[in-house]
Protein backbone atom coordinates (compact mmCIF):
# COMPACT_ATOMS: atom_id res chain seq x y z
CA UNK A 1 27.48 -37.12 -1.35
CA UNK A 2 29.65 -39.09 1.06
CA UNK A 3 30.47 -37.17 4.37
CA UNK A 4 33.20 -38.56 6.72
CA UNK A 5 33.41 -37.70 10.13
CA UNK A 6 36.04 -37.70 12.73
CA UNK A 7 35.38 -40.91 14.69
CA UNK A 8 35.27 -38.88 17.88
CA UNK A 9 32.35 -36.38 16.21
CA UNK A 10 30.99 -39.76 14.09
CA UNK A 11 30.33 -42.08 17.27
CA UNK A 12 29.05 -39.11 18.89
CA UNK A 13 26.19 -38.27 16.16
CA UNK A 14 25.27 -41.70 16.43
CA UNK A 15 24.97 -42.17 20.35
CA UNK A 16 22.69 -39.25 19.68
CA UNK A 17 20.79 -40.20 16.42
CA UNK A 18 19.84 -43.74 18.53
CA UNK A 19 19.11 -41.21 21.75
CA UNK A 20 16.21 -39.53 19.90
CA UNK A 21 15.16 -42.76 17.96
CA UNK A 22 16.55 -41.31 14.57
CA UNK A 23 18.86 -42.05 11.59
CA UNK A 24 22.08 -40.32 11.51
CA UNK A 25 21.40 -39.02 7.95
CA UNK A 26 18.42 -37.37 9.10
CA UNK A 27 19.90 -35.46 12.56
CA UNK A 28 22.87 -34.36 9.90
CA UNK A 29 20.35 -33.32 7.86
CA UNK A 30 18.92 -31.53 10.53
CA UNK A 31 22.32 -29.80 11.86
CA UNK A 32 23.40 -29.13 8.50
CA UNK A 33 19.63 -26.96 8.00
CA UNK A 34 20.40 -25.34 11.35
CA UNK A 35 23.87 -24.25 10.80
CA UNK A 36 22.41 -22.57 7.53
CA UNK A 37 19.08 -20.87 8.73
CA UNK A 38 21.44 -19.89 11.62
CA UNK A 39 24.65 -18.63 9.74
CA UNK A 40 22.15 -17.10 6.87
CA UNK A 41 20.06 -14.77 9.71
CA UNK A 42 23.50 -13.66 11.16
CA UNK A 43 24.70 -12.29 7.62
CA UNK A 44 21.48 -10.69 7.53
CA UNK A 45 21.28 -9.01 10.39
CA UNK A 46 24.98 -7.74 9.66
CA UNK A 47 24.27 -6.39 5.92
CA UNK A 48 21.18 -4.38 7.59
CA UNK A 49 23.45 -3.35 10.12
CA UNK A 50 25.74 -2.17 7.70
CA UNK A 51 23.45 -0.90 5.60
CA UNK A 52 22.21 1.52 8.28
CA UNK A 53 25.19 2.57 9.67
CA UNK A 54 26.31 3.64 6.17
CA UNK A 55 22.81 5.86 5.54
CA UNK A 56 23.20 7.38 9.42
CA UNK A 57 26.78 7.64 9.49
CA UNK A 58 26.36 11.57 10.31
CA UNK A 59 24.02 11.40 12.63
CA UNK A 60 25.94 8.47 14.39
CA UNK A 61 28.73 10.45 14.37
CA UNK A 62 26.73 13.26 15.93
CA UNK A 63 25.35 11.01 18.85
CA UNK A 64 28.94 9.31 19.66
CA UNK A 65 29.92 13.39 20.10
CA UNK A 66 27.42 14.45 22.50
């Protein structure tokens, strides 16, 4: 896989890979993990939210009257 950067985003990854004493493979590594754990809860949480709202829709409805 080749990945190219924007210089301004590619200079920057570096100045922080050779911050933390790193390779910049391994902190894109790292932010590409993140973005997925991170992204992956989110839709998640939103399918459960979904979920429920769809099997307590009345009572929902009931509350949001009172």
């Amino acid at each position: 896989m080749n990945l190219r950067l924007p210089e301004d985003i590619d200079a920057r990854a570096k100045a922080l890979a050779e911050r933390e004493h790193r390779s910049l493979h391994s902190l894109v590594v790292n932010a590409v993990d993140e973005y997925i754990r991170r992204h992956g809860v989110d839709r998640a949480v939103e399918d459960i939210a979904r979920a429920g709202a769809a099997r307590y829709a009345d009572a929902l409805d009931r509350l949001g009257k009172s």
